[in-house]
Protein backbone atom coordinates (compact mmCIF):
# COMPACT_ATOMS: atom_id res chain seq x y z
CA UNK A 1 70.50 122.22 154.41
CA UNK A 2 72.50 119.60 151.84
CA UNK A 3 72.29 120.08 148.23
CA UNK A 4 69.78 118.06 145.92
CA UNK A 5 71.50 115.25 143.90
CA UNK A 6 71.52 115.99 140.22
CA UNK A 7 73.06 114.36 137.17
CA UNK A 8 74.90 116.92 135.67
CA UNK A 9 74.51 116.22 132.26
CA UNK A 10 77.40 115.34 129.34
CA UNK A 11 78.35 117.97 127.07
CA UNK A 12 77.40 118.52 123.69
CA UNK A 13 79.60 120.70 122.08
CA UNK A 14 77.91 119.55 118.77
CA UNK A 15 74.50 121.33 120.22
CA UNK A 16 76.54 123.98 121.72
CA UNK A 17 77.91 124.81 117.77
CA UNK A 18 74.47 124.23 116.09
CA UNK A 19 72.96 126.87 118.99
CA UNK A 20 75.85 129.31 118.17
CA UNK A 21 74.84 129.17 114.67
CA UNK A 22 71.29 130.06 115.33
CA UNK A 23 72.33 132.76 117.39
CA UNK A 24 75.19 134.03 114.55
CA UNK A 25 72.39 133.98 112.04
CA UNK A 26 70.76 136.42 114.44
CA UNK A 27 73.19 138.61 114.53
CA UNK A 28 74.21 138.84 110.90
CA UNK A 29 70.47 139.63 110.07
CA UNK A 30 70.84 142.32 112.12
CA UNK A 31 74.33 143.21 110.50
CA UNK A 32 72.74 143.21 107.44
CA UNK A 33 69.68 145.20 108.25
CA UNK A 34 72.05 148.06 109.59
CA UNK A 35 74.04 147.61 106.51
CA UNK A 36 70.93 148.22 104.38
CA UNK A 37 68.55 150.34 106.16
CA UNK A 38 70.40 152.06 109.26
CA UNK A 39 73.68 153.63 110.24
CA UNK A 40 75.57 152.91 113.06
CA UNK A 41 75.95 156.48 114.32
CA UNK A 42 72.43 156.66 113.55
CA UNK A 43 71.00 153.16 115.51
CA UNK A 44 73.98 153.32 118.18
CA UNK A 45 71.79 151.16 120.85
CA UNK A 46 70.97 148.72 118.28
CA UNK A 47 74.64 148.90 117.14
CA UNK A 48 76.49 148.69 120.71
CA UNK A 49 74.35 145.66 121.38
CA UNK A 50 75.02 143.99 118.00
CA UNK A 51 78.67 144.18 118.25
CA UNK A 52 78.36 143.21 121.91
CA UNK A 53 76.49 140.03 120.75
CA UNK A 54 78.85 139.04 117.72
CA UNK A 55 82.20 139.63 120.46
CA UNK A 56 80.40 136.99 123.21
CA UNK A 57 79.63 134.58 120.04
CA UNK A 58 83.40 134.93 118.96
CA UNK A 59 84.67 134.39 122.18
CA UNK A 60 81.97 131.64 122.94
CA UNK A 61 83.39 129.72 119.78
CA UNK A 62 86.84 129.92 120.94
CA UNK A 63 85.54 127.51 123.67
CA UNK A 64 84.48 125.02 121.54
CA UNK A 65 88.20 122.97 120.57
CA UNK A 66 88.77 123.63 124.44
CA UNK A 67 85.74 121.75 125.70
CA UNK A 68 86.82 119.11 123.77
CA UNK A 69 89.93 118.43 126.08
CA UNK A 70 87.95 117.05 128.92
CA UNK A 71 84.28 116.46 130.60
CA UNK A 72 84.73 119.69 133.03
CA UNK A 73 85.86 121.61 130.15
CA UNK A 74 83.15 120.27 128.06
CA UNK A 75 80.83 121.12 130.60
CA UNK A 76 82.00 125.11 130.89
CA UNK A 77 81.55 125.16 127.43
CA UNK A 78 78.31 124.80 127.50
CA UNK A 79 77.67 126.70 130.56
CA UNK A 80 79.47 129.59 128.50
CA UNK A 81 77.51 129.40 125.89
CA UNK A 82 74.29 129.17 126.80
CA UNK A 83 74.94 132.18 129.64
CA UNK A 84 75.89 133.97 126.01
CA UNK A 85 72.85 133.31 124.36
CA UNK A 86 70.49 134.08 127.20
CA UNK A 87 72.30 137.19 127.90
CA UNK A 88 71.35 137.73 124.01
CA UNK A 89 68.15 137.22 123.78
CA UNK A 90 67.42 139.45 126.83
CA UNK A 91 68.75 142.41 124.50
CA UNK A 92 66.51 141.01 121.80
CA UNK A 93 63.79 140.83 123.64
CA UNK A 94 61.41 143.48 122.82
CA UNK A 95 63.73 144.70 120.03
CA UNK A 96 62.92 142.24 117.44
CA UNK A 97 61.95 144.70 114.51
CA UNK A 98 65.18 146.57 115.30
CA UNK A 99 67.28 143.56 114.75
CA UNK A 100 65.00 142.29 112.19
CA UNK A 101 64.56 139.05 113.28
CA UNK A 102 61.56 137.10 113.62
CA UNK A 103 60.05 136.82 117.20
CA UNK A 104 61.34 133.13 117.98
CA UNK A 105 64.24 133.64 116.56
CA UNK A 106 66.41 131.69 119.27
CA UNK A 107 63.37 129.67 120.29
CA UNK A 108 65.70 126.56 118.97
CA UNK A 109 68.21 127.21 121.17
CA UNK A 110 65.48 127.33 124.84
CA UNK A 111 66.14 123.31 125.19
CA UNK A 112 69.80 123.80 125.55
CA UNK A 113 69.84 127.05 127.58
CA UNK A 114 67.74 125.62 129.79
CA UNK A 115 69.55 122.80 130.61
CA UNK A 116 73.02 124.47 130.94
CA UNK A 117 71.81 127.73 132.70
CA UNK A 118 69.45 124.98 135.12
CA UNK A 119 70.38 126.70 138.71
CA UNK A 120 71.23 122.74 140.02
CA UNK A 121 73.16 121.91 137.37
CA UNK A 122 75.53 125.11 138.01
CA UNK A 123 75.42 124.58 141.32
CA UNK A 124 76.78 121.42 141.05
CA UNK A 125 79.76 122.23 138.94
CA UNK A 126 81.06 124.74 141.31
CA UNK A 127 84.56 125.11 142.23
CA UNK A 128 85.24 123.21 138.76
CA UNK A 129 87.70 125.17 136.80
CA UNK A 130 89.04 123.15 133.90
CA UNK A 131 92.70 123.04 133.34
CA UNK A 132 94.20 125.46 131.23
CA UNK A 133 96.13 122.40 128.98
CA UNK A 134 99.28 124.47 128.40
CA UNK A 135 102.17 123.26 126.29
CA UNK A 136 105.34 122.51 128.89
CA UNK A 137 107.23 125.69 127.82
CA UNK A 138 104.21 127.91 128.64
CA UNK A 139 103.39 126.18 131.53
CA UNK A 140 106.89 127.13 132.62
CA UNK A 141 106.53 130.60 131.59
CA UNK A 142 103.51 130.77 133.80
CA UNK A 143 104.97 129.08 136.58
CA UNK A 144 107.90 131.53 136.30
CA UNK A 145 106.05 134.73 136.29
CA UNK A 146 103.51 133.28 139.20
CA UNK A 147 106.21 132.59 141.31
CA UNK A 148 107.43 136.08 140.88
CA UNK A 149 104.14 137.57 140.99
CA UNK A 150 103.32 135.65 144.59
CA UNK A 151 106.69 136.18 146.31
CA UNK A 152 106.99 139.61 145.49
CA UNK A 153 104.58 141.66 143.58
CA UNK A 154 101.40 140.28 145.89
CA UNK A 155 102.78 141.54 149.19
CA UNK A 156 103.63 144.70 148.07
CA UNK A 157 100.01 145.15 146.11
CA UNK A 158 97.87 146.59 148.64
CA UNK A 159 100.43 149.17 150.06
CA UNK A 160 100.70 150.91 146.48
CA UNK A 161 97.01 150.56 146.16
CA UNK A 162 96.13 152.48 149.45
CA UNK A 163 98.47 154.80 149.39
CA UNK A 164 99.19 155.60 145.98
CA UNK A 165 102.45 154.62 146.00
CA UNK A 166 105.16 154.31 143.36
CA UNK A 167 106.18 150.98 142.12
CA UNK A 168 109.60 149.69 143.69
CA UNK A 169 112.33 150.14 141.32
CA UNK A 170 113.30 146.72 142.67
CA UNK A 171 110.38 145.17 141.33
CA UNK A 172 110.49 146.88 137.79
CA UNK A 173 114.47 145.78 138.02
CA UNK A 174 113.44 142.17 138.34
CA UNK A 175 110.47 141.97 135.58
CA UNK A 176 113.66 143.25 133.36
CA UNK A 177 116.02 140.45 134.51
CA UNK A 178 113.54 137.76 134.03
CA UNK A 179 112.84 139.35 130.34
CA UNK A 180 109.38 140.79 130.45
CA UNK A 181 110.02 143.57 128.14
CA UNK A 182 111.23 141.61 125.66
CA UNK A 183 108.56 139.21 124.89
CA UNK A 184 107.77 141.04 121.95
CA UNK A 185 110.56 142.57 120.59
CA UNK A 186 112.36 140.61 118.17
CA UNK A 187 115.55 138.89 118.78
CA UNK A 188 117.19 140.68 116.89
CA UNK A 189 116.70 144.35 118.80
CA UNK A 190 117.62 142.09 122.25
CA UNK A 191 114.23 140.91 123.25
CA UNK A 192 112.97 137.26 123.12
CA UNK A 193 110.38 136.88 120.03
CA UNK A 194 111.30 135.16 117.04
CA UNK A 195 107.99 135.48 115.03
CA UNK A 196 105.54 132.58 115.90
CA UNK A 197 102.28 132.72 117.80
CA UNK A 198 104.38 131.68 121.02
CA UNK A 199 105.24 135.59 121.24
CA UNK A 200 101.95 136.46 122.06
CA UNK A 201 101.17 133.22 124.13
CA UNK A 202 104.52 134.38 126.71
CA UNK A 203 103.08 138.07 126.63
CA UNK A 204 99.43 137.11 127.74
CA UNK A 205 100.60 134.10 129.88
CA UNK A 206 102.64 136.42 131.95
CA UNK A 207 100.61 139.33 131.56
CA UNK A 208 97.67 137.26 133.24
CA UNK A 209 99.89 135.95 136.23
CA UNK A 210 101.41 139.88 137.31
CA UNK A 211 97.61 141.36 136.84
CA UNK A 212 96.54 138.74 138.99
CA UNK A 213 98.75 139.70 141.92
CA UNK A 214 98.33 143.35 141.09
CA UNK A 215 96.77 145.22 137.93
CA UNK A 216 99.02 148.51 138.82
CA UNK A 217 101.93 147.31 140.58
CA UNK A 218 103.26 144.48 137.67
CA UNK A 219 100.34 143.31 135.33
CA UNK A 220 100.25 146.87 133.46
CA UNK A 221 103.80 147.54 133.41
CA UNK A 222 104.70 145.71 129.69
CA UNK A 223 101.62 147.50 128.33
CA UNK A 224 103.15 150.78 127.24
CA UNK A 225 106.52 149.63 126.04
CA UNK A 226 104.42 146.61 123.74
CA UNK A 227 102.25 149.73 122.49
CA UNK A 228 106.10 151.83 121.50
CA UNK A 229 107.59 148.65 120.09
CA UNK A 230 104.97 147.83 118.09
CA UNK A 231 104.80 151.25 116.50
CA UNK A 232 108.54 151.39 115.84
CA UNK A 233 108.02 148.53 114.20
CA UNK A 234 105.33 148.85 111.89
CA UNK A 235 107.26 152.38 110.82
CA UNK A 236 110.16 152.91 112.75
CA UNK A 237 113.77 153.58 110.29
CA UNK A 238 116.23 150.70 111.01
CA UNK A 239 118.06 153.15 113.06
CA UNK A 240 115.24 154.07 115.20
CA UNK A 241 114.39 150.29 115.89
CA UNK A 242 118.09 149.69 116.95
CA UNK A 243 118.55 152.30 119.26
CA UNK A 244 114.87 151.97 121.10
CA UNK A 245 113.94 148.41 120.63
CA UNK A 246 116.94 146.87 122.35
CA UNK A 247 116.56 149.54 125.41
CA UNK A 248 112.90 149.18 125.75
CA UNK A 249 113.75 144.80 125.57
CA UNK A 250 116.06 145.90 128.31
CA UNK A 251 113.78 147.78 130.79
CA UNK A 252 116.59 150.35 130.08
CA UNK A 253 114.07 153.03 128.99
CA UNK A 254 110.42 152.95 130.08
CA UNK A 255 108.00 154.72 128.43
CA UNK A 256 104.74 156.01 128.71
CA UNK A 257 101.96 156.90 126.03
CA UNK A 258 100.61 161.10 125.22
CA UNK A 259 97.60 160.40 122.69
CA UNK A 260 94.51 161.27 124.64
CA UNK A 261 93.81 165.46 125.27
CA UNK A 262 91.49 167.08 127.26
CA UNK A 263 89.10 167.15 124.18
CA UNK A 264 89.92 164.10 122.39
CA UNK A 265 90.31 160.78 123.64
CA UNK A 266 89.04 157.80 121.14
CA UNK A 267 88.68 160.87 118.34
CA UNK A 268 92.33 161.14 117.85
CA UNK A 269 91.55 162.95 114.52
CA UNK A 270 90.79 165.85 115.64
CA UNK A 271 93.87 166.16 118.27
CA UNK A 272 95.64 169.59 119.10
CA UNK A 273 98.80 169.15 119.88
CA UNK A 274 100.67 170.27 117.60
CA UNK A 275 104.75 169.52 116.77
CA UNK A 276 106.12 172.24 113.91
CA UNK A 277 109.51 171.98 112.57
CA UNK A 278 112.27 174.09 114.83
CA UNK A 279 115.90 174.21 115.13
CA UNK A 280 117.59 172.82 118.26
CA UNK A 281 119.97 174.72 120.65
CA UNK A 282 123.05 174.25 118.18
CA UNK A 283 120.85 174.48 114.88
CA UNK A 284 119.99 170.86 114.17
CA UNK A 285 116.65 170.48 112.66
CA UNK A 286 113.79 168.90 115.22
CA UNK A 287 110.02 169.57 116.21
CA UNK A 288 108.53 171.87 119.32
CA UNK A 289 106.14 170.36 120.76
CA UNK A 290 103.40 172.46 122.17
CA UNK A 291 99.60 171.53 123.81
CA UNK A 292 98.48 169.46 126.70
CA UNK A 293 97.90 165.42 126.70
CA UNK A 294 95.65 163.92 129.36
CA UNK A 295 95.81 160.24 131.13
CA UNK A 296 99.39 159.95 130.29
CA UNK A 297 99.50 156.89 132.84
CA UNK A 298 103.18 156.08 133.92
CA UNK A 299 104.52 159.66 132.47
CA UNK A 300 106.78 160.72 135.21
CA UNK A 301 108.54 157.59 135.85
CA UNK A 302 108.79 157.24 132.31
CA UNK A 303 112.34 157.98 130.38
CA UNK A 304 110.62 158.62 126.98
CA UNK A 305 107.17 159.66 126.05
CA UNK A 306 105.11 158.45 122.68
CA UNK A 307 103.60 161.61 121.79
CA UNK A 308 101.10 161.54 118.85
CA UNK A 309 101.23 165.09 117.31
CA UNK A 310 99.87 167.41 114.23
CA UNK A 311 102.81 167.68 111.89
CA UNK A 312 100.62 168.90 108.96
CA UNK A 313 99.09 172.54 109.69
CA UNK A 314 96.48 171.43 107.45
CA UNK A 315 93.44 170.19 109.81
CA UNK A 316 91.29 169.65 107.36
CA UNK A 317 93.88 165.93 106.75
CA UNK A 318 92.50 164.65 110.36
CA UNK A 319 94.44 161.17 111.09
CA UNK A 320 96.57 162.00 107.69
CA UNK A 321 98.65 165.00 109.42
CA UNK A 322 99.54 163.20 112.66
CA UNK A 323 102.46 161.76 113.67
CA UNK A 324 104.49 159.99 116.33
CA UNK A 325 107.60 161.64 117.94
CA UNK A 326 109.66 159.79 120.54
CA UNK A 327 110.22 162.04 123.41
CA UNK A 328 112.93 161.86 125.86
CA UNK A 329 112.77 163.46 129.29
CA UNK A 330 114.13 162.88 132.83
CA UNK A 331 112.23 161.17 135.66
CA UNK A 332 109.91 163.25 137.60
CA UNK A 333 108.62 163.09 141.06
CA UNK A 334 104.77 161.10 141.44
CA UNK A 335 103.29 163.94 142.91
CA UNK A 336 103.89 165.99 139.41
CA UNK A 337 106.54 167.14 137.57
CA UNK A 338 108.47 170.17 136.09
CA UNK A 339 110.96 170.07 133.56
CA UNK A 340 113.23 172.81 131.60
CA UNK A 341 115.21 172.51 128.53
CA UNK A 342 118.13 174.93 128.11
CA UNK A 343 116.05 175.91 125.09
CA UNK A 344 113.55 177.41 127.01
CA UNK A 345 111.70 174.37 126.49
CA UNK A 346 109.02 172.84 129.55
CA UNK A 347 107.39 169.94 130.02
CA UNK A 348 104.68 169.60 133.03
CA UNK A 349 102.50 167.00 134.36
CA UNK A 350 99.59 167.09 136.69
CA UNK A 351 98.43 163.81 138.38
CA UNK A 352 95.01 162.45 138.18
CA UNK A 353 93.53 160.74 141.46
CA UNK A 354 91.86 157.86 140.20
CA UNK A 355 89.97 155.36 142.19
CA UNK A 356 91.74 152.59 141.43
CA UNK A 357 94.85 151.76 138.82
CA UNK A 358 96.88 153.41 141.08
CA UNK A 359 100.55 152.94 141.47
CA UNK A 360 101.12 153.19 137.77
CA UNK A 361 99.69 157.29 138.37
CA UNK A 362 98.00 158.91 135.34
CA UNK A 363 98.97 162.42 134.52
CA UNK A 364 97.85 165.64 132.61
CA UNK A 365 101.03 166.82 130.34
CA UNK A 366 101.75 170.09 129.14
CA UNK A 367 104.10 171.06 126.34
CA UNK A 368 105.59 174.07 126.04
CA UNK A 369 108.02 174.48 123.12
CA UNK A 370 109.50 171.00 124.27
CA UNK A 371 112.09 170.44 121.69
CA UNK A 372 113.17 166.77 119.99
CA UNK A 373 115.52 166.31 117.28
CA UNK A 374 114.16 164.82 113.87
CA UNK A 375 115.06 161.49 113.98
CA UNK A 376 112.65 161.21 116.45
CA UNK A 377 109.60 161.17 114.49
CA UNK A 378 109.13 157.67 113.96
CA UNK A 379 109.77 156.87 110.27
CA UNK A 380 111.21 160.16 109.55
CA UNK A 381 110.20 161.78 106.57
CA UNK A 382 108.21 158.59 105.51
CA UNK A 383 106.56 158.43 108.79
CA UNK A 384 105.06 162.18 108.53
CA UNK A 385 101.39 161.53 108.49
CA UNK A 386 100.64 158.35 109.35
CA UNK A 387 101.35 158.47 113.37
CA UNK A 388 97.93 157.13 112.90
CA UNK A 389 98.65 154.26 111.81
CA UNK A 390 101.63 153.91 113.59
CA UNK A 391 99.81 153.90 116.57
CA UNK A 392 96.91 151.11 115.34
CA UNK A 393 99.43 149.01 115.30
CA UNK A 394 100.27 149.54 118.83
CA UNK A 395 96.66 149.31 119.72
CA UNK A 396 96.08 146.27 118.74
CA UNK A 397 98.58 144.39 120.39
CA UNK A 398 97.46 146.72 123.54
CA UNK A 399 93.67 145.48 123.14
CA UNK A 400 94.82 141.61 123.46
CA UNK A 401 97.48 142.37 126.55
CA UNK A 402 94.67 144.30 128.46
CA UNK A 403 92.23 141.48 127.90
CA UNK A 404 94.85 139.55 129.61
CA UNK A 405 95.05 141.53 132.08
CA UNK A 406 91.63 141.27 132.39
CA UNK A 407 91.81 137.88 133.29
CA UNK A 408 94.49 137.93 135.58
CA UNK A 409 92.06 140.24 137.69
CA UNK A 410 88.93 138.08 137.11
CA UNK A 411 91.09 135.01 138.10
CA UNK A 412 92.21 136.83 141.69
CA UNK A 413 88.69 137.98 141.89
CA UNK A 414 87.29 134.35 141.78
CA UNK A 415 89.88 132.67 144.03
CA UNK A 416 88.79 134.95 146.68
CA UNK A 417 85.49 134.52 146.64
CA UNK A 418 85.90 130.70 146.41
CA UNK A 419 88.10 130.93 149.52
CA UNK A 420 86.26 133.14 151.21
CA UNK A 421 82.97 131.37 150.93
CA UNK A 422 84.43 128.55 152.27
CA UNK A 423 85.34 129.72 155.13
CA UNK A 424 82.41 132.24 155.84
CA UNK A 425 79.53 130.68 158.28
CA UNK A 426 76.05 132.21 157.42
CA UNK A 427 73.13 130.84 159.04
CA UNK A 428 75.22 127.85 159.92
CA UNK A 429 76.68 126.66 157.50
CA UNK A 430 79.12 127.69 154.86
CA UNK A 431 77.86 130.08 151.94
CA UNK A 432 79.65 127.99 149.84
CA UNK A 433 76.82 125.51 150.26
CA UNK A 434 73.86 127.76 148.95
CA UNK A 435 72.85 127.19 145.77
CA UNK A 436 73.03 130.94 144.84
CA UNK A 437 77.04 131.36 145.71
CA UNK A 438 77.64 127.95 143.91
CA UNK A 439 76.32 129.09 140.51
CA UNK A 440 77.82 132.49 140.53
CA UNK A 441 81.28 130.64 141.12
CA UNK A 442 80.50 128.31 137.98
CA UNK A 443 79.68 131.45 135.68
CA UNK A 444 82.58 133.00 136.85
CA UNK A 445 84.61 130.07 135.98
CA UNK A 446 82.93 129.65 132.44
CA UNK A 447 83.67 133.34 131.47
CA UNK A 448 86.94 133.19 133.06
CA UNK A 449 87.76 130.10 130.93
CA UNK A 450 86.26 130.82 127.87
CA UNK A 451 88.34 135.02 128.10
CA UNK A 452 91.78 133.41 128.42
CA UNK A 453 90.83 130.21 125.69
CA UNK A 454 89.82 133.60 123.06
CA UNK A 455 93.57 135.29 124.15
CA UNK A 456 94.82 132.78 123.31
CA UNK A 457 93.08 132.29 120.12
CA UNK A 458 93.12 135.81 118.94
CA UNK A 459 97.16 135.02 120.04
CA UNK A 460 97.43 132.46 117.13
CA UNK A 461 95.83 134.66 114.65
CA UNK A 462 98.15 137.92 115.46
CA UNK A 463 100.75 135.94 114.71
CA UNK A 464 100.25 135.37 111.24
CA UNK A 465 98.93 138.82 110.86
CA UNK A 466 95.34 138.23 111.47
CA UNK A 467 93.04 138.83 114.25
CA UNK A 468 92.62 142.53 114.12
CA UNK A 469 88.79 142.50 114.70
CA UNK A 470 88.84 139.69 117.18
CA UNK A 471 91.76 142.22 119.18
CA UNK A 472 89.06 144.66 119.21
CA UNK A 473 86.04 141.94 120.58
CA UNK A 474 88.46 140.13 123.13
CA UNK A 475 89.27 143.49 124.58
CA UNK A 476 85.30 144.72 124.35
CA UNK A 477 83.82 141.17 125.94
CA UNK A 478 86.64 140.84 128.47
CA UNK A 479 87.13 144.14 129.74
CA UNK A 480 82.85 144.55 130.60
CA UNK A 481 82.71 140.60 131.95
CA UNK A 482 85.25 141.44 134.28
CA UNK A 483 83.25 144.09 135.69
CA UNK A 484 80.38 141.10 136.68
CA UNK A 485 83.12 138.80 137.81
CA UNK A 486 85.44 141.52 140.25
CA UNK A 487 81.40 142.73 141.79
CA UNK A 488 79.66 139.17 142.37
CA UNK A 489 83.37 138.42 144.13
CA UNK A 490 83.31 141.12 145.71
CA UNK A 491 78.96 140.52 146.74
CA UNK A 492 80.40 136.98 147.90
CA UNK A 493 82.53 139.01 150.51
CA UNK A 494 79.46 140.55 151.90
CA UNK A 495 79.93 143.30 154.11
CA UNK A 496 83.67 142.90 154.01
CA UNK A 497 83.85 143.39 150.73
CA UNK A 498 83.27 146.78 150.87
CA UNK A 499 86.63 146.72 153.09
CA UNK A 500 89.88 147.89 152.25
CA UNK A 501 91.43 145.33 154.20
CA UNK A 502 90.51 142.54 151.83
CA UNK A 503 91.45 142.83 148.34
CA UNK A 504 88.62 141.61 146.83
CA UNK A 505 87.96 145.80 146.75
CA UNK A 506 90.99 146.58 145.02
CA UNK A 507 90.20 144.28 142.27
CA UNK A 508 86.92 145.79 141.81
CA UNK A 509 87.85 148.97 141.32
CA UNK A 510 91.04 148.38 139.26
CA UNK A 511 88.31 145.72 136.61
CA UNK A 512 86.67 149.12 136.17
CA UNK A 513 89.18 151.01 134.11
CA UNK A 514 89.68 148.37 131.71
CA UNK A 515 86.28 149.07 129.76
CA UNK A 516 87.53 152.95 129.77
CA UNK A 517 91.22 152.65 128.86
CA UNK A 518 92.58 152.04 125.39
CA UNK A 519 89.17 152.39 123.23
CA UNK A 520 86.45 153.27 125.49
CA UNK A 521 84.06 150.27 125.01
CA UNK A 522 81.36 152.15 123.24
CA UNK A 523 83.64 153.88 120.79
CA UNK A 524 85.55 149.98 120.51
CA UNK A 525 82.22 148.62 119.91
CA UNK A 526 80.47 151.21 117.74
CA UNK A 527 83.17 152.39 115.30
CA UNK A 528 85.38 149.23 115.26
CA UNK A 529 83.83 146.37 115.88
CA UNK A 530 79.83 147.11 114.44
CA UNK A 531 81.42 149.30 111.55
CA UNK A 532 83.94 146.56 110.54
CA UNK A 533 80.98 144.17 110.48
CA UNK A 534 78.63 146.52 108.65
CA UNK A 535 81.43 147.20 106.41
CA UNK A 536 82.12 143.38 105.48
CA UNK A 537 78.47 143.07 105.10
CA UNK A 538 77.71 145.90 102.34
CA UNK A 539 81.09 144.24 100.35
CA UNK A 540 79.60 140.66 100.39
């Protein structure tokens, strides 16, 4: 059974643009109608699949300068897009009034989805992956952290998967030597970043070359401390940035992150825990702690803890009376922890079995009285209240790094599958001859190209203090395509997919979390992304 000869047509990225535009004008109708008629909370279908929509277009454009590089990459472009604007118009369809667009509202764009999302034509471009066109310093950053990430994060992946296990101290130890924890922090606080958009380009570079040897064991390990250092920074004292930065730049102190509670996870408003003021064992002023986080991941190997906490007994202040309070503690044992402060003072933590993610273990925390001095709250006295914000700023940077991660996943997901249908004999002759395994490589390829081309565009944009929305839509496209991209690998696999012994599996199950984790995608979607856009809408 050979494959029919095809022409694979040139690229158009001028068509690809014009049918972007058509499918943007879409969109901001839509926008607009929910900005004049609707609510989001009220039209929260409508909403999710609006925002949903403008994040593919967003990261579809991002695609654009890169197709211009090269035929191949030309060629993914287009694939890309037009997989972006039938996915589109099949959550139009039927909707129409809702979106308030007229019934043929993409019919200008058929001619080119047609062509691009022609089952030959993607057949044909399989196992074409387009080069990632890398300046030489960040191709040496990758190369660095791939090395690294083959020789001795991959063999160890699978063992902390299955078993649960902790992550070597010898692999944490050299992530620190080679400077990992430092991408972000600025030079001056001992880490590596001097201000420019190549910050973020060594942070998601890297990020995507650990997560694709293992989410848990490496790729995930940068996220909480770039979360901490980026709230010290937006209202950390100069003191408070010069004793933490430089030891979190280090690897000296690890932390982990205590937002989320039993009863609030994206609704941080409305947390309970509370920190009052209290005097310390000799007097000095401080805060007890008291209340119970949930999915604290990393929290016993962690040295310090970012707790967000009500300051202000005042509820009726919601994000206004939080704050954020650094919060030392010893390391405790994976299997949970219990700690005493001569104070009477206790800190516990539960683990949560998760189905994948493991190694990094996720843990339910219980304060009791636990006692930190003042200059712990981050900002002090001028950081009382806006923990909130404090944390934002953390967020952000977390949305783009877990995109990357996102990638790094996708990427292992897709190498597998390519390898494995090359080698797999069905009815005899290799699936990677049948038309059906050869397109779902190419779309894999085009949404795995076109995620790490937007990282690295939302990277440029951080950097000079943009992107905030486009952090939000990276992490909301990404973190859902990777879901398509880890199962259609892991389909390719067939029966042994479904195996432990190949890890294919693993990186199923770890893609799922990433939709979940850090803004749940809905609540990303709905009250960031959507709102924003409503917002913007109502001001014009």
């Amino acid at each position: 059974m050979g494959r029919a000869n095809i022409i694979i047509p040139e690229p158009d990225l001028t068509a690809a643009v014009d049918v972007l535009d058509v499918a943007g004008s879409v969109v901001n109708t839509a926008i607009a109608k929910l900005a004049t008629e609707g609510a989001v909370d009220d039209d929260q279908v409508l909403a999710y699949d609006v925002g949903h929509a403008a994040a593919a277009i967003e990261t579809a454009r991002s695609m654009i300068d890169y197709g211009a590089k090269g035929t191949v990459e030309g060629q993914l472009t287009c694939v890309f897009v037009a997989d972006v604007v039938a996915e589109m118009g099949a959550a139009l369809f039927g909707r129409e009034s809702l979106w308030g667009a007229d019934l043929g509202g993409l019919d200008s764009t058929r001619a080119f989805v047609a062509e691009w999302r022609d089952p030959r034509v993607l057949s044909e471009l399989a196992y074409q992956d387009g080069d990632r066109h890398l300046d030489p310093d960040f191709e040496l950053v990758q190369d660095t952290f791939r090395r690294f990430a083959a020789d001795r994060v991959a063999p160890l992946a699978e063992h902390i998967h299955r078993d649960n296990a902790d992550i070597p101290e010898e692999l944490i130890d050299g992530l620190a030597e080679m400077g990992l924890f430092g991408l972000s922090i600025p030079e001056e606080h001992g880490g590596f970043a001097s201000g420019g958009e190549g910050d973020y380009f060594g942070m998601i570079i890297a990020t995507e070359e650990l997560s694709k040897a293992s989410l848990c064991a490496a790729g995930s390990l940068i996220t909480r401390p770039e979360i901490l250092a980026r709230a010290l920074e937006a209202g950390g004292t100069d003191e408070q940035k010069a004793t933490w930065l430089p030891q979190l730049a280090m690897g000296e102190k690890l932390n982990a992150i205590a937002v989320t509670e039993p009863d609030y996870g994206s609704d941080v408003a409305g947390i309970k825990v509370t920190a009052t003021e209290a005097s310390g064992p000799d007097g000095e002023p401080g805060y007890a702690i008291n209340g119970v986080k949930t999915w604290c991941t990393f929290a016993a190997r962690a040295d310090v803890l970012m707790v967000l906490a009500r300051t202000e007994s005042d509820r009726s202040l919601g994000h206004r009376g939080l704050s954020i309070l650094v919060v030392p503690k010893e390391r405790g044992d994976s299997e949970g922890f219990e700690l005493h402060q001569d104070g009477g003072g206790k800190m516990e933590g539960r683990p949560i079995d998760t189905i994948g993610y493991r190694g990094m273990h996720s843990y339910e925390v219980a304060f009791d009285s636990w006692w930190v001095p003042s200059e712990n709250l981050i900002g002090m006295d001028d950081g009382r209240g806006k923990g909130f914000y404090y944390q934002m700023a953390g967020f952000e940077n977390g949305r783009i790094q877990t995109a990357a991660r996102a990638v790094g996943v996708m990427q292992a997901a897709y190498e597998a599958a390519k390898d494995y249908a090359e080698n797999r004999v069905v009815f005899g002759q290799p699936i990677s001859e049948y038309q059906l395994t050869r397109a779902k490589l190419t779309r894999m390829a085009a949404i795995i190209q076109a995620s790490r081309q937007f990282s690295y565009q939302v990277g440029r944009l951080m950097a000079k203090g943009e992107g905030k929305m486009e952090a939000s839509m990276i992490k909301a496209f990404v973190c859902k395509a990777s879901e398509w991209v880890t199962r259609e690998a892991m389909q390719i696999h067939g029966g042994m997919g479904y195996a432990e012994e190949y890890d294919v599996s693993r990186y199923f199950v770890d893609a799922r979390v990433l939709s979940i984790f850090e803004g749940a995608d809905e609540t990303l979607t709905l009250k960031v992304i959507t709102r924003t856009l409503v917002n913007q809408a109502k001001q014009s």
